[in-house]
N, C-alpha and C. Protein backbone atom coordinates (compact mmCIF):
# COMPACT_ATOMS: atom_id res chain seq x y z
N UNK A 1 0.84 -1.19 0.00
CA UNK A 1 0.00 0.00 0.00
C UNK A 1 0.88 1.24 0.00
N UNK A 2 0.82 2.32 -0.33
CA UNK A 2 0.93 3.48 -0.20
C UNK A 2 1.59 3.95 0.73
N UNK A 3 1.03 3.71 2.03
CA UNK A 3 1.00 3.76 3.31
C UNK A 3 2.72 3.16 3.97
N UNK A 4 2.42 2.06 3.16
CA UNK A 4 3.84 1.31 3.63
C UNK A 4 4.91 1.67 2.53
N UNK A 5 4.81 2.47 1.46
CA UNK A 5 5.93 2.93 0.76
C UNK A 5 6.50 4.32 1.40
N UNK A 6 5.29 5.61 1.54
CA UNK A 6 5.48 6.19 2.22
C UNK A 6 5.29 6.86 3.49
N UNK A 7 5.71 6.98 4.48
CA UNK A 7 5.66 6.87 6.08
C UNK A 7 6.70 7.80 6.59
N UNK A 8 5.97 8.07 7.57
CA UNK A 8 7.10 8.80 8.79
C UNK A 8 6.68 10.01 8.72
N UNK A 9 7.07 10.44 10.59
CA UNK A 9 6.48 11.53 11.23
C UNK A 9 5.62 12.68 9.96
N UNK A 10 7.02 13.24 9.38
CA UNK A 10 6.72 13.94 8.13
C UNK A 10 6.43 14.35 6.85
N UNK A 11 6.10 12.76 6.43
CA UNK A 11 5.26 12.76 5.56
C UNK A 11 3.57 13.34 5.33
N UNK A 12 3.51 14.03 4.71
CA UNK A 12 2.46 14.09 4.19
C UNK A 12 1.18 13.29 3.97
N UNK A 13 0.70 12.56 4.69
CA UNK A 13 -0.01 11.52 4.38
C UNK A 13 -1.23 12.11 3.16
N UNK A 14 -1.57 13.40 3.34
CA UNK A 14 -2.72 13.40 2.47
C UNK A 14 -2.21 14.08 0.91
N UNK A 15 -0.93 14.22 0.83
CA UNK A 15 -0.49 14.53 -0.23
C UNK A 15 -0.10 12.74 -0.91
N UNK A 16 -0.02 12.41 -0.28
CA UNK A 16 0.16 10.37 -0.46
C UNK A 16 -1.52 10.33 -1.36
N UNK A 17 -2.29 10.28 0.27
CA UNK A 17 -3.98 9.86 -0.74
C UNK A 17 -4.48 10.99 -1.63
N UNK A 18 -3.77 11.64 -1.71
CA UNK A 18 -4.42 12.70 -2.99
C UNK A 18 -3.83 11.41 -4.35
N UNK A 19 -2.74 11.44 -4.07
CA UNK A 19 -1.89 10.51 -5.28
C UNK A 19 -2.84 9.51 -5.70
N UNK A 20 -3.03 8.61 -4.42
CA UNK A 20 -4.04 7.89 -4.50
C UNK A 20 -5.22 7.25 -5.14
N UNK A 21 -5.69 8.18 -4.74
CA UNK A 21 -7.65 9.01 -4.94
C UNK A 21 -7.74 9.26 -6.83
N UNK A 22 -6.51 9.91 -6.94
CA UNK A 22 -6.37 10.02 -8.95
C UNK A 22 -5.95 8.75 -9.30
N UNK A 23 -5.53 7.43 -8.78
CA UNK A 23 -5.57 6.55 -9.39
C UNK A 23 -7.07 5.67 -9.61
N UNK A 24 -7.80 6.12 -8.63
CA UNK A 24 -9.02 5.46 -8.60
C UNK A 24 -9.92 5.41 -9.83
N UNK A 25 -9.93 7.24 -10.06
CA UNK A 25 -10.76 7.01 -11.86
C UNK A 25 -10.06 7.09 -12.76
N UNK A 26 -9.76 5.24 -13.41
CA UNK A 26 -8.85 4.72 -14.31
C UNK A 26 -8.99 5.43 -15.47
N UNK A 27 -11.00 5.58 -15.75
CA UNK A 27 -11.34 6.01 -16.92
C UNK A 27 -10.90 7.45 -17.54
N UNK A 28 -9.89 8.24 -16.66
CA UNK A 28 -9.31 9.76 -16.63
C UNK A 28 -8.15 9.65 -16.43
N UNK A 29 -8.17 8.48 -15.35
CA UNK A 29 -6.56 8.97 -15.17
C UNK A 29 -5.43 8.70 -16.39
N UNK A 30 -4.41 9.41 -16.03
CA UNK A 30 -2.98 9.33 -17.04
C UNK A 30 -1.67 9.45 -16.19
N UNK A 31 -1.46 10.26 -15.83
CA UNK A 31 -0.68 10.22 -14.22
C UNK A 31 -0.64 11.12 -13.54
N UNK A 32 0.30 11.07 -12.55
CA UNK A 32 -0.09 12.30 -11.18
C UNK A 32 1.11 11.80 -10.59
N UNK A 33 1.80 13.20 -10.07
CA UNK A 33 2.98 13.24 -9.28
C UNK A 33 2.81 14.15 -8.23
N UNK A 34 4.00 13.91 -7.20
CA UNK A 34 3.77 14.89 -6.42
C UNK A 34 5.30 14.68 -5.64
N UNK A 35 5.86 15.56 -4.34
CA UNK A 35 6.93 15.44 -3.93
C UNK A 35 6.84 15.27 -2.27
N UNK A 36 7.34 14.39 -1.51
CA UNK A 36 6.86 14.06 -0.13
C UNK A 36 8.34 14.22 0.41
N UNK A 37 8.29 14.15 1.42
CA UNK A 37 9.19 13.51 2.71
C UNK A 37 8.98 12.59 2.96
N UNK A 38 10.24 11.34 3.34
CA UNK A 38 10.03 10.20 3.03
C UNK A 38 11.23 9.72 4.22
N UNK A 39 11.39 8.32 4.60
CA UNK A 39 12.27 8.26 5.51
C UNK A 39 12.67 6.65 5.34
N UNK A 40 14.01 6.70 5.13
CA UNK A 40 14.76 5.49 5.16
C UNK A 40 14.99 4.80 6.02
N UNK A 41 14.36 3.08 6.12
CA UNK A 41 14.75 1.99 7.40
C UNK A 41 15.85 2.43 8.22
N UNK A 42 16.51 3.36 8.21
CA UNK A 42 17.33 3.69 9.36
C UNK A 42 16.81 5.37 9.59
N UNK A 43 15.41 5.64 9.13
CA UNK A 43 15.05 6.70 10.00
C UNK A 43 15.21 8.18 9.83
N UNK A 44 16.58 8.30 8.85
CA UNK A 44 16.81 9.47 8.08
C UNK A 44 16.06 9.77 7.38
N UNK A 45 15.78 10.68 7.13
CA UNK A 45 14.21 11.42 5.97
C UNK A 45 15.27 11.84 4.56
N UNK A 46 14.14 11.75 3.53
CA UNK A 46 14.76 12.71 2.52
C UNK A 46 13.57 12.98 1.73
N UNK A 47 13.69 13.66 0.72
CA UNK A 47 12.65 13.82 -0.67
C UNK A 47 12.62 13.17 -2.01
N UNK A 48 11.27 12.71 -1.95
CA UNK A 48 10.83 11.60 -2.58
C UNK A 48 10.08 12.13 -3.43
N UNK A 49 10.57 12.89 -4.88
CA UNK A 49 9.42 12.81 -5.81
C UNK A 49 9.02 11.56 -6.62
N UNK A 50 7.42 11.60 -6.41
CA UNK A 50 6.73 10.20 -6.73
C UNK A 50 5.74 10.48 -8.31
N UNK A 51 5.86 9.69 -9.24
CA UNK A 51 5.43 9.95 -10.66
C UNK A 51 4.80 8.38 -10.92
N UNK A 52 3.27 8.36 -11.08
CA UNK A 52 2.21 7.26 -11.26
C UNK A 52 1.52 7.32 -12.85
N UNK A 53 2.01 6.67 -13.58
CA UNK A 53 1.56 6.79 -15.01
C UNK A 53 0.22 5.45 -15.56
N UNK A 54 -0.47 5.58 -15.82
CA UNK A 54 -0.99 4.23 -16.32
C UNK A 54 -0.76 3.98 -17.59
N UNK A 55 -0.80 2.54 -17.66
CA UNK A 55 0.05 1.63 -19.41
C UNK A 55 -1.86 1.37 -19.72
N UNK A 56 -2.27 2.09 -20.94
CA UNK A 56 -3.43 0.86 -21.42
C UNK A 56 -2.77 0.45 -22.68
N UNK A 57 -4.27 -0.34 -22.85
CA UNK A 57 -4.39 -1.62 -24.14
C UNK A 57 -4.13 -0.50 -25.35
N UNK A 58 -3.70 -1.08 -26.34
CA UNK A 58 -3.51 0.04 -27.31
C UNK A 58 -4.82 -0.13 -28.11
N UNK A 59 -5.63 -1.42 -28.32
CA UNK A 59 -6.73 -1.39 -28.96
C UNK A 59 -8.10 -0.70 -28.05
N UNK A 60 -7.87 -1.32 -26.49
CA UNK A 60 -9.48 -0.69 -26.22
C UNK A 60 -8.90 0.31 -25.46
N UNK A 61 -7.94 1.01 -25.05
CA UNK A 61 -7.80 1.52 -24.43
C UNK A 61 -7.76 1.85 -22.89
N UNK A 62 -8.29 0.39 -22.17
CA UNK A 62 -8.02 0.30 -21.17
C UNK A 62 -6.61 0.05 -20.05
N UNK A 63 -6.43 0.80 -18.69
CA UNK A 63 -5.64 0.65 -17.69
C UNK A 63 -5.56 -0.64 -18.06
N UNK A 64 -4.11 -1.33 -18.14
CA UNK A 64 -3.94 -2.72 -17.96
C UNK A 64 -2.63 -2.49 -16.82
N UNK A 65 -1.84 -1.47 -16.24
CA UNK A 65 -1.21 -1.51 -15.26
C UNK A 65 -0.30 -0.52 -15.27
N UNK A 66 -0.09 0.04 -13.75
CA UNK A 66 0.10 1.59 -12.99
C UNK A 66 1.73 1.16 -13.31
N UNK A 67 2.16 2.31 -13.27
CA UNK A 67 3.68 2.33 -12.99
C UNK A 67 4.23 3.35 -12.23
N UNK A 68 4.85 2.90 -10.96
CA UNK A 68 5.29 4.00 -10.17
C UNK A 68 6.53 3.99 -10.41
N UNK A 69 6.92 5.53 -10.25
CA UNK A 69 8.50 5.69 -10.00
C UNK A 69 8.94 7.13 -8.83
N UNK A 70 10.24 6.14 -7.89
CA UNK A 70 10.44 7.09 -7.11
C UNK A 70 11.59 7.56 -6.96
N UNK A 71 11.83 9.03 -7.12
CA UNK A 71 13.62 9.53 -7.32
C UNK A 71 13.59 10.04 -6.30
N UNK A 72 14.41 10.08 -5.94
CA UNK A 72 15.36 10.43 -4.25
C UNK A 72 16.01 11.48 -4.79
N UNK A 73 15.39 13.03 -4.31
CA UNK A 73 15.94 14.35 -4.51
C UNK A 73 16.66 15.12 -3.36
N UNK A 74 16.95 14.63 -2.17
CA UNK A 74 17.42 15.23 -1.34
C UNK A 74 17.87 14.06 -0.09
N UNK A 75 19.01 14.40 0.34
CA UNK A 75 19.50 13.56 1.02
C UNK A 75 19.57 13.99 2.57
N UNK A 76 19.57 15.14 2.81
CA UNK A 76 20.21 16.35 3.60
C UNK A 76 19.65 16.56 4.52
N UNK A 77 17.99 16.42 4.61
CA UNK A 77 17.15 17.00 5.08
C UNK A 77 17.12 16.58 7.10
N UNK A 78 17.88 16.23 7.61
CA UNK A 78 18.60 15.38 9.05
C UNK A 78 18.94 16.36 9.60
N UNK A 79 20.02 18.01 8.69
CA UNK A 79 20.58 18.50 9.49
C UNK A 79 19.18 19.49 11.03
């Protein structure tokens, strides 16, 4: 889930389910990004811009599957 990709104190959670919420109507969606605070298994935070595209069918045009991608823009953010 979502939830378990992104986490911690300072995350944004509703900038997460906004991300979300636009994946829900397939029949519109195309993608949606956004940029969070994010925090690495050892607890350090950094910035996580997150980019959600959907792949359809080339004949009917339907969502056949999401693709997330997440770049790590800041490392720093500890001091």
């Amino acid at each position: 889930t979502i939830k378990t990709l992104l986490h911690g104190p300072e995350t944004n959670l509703e900038v997460a389910q906004s991300l979300v919420s636009r994946l829900v109507d397939v029949d519109t969606f195309d993608e949606s990004e956004a940029v969070v605070v994010n925090y690495r298994s050892d607890c350090k935070k950094f910035r996580n811009h997150v980019r959600v595209g959907a792949l359809r069918d080339e004949k009917s045009g339907n969502v056949t599957h999401l693709v997330g991608v997440f770049c790590k823009l800041r490392d720093d953010l500890n001091d």
